[in-house]
C-alpha atoms as a PDB file:
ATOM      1  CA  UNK A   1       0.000   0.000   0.000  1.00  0.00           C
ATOM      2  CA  UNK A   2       1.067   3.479  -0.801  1.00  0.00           C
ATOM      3  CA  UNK A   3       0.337   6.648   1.161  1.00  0.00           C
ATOM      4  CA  UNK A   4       0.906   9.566  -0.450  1.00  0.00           C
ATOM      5  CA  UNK A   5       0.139  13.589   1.715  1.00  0.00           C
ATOM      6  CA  UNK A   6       0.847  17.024   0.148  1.00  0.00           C
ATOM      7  CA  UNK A   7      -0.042  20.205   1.602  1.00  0.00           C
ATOM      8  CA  UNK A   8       0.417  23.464   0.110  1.00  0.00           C
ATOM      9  CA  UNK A   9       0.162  27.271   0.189  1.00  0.00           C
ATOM     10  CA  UNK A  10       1.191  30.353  -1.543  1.00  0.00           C
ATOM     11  CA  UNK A  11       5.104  29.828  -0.928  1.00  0.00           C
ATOM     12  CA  UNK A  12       5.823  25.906  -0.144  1.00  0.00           C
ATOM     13  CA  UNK A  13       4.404  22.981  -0.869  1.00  0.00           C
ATOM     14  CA  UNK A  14       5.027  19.677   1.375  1.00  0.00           C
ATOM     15  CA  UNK A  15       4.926  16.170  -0.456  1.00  0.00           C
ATOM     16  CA  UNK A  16       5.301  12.962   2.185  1.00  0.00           C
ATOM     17  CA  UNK A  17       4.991   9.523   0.522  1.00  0.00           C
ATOM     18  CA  UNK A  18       6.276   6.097   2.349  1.00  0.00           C
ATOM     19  CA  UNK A  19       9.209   4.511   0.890  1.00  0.00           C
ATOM     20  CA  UNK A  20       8.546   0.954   1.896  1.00  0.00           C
ATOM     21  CA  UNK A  21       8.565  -1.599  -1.327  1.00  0.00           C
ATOM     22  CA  UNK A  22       7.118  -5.119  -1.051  1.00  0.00           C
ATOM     23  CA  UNK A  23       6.795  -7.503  -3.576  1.00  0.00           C
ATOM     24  CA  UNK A  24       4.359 -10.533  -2.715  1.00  0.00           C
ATOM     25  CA  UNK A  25       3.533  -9.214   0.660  1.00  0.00           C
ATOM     26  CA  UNK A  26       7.307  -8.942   2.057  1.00  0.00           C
ATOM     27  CA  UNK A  27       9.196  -6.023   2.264  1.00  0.00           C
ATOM     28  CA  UNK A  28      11.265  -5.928  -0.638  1.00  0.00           C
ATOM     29  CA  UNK A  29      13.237  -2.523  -0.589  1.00  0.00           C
ATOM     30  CA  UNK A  30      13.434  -0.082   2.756  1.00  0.00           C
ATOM     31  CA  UNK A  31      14.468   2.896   0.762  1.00  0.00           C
ATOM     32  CA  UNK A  32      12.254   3.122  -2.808  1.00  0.00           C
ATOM     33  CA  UNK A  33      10.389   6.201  -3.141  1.00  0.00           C
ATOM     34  CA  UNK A  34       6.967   6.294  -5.135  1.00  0.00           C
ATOM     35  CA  UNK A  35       7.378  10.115  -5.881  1.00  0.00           C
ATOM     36  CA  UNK A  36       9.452  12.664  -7.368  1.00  0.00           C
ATOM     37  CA  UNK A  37       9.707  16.425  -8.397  1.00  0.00           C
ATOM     38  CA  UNK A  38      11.019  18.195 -11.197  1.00  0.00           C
ATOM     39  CA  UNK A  39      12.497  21.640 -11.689  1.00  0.00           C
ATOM     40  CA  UNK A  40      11.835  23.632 -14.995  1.00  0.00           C
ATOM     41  CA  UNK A  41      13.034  27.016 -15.402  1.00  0.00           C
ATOM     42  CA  UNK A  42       9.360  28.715 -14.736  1.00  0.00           C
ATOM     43  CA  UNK A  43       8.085  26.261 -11.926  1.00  0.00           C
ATOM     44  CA  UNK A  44       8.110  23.289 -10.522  1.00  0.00           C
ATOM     45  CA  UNK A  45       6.033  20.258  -9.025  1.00  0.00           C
ATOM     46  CA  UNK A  46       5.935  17.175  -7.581  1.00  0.00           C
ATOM     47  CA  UNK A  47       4.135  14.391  -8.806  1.00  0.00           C
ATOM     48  CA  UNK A  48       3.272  10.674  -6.667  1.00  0.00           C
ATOM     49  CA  UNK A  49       1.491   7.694  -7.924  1.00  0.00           C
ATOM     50  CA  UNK A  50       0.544   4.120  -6.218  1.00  0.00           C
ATOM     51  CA  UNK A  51       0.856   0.695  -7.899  1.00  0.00           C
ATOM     52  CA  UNK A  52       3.422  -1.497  -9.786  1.00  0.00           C
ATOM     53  CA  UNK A  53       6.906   0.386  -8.679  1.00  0.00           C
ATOM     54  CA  UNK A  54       9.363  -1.928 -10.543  1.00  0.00           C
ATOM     55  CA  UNK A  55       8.470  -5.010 -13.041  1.00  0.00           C
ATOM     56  CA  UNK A  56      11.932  -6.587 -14.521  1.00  0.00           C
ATOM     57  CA  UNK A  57      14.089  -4.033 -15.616  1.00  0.00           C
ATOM     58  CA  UNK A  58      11.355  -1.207 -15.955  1.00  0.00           C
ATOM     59  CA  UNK A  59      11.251   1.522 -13.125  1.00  0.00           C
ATOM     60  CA  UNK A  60       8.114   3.558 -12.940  1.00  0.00           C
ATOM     61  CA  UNK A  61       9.586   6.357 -11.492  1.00  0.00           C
ATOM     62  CA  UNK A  62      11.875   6.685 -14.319  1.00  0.00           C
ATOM     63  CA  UNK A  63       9.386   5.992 -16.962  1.00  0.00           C
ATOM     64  CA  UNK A  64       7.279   9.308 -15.425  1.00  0.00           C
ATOM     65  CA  UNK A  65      10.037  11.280 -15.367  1.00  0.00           C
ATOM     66  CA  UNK A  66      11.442  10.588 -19.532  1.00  0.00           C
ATOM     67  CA  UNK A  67       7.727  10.895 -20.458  1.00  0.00           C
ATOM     68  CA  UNK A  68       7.179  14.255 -18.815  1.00  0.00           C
ATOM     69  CA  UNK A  69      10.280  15.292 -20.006  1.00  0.00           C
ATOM     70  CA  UNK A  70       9.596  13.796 -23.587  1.00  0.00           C
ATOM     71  CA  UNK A  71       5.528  15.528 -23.845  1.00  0.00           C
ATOM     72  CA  UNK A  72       6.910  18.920 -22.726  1.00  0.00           C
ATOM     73  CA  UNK A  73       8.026  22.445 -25.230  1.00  0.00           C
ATOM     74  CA  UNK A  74      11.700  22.259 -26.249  1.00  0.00           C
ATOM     75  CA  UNK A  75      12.397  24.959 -23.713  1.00  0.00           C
ATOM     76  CA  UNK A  76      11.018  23.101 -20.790  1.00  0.00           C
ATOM     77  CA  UNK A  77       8.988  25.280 -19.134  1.00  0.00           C
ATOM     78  CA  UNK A  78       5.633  24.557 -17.497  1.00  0.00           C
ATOM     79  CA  UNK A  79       2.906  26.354 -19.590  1.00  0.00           C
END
């Protein structure tokens, strides 16, 4: 199970997300983070997400992060 909390205002925002991973109901991997934030030169955010974390040699993490990267403007801003 994943738990993912953000909070926000006008100047921060807090993102809190467990970083247990466990694969067939034992724990797996301690330290494995289901979030992540990226940094453009207009803005940033933080995304989370719940479900499959790692199948074989794909990372979900990963794959979120190349396809935000790939579906943005070639100056990487936010819009």
């Amino acid at each position: 199970m994943t738990m993912i909390l953000a909070m926000g205002n006008r100047d921060n925002i807090i993102q809190i997300s467990d970083r247990r991973l466990t694969k067939a109901g034992s724990i797996h991997e301690e330290d494995w983070g289901k979030s992540g934030s990226v940094v453009f030169p207009n803005g940033r955010f933080a995304f989370g997400f719940c479900g499959i974390a790692k199948v074989g040699k794909i990372n979900t993490r990963e794959l979120i992060l190349d396809s935000l990267f790939d579906s943005g403007s070639p100056d990487y801003e936010i819009l």
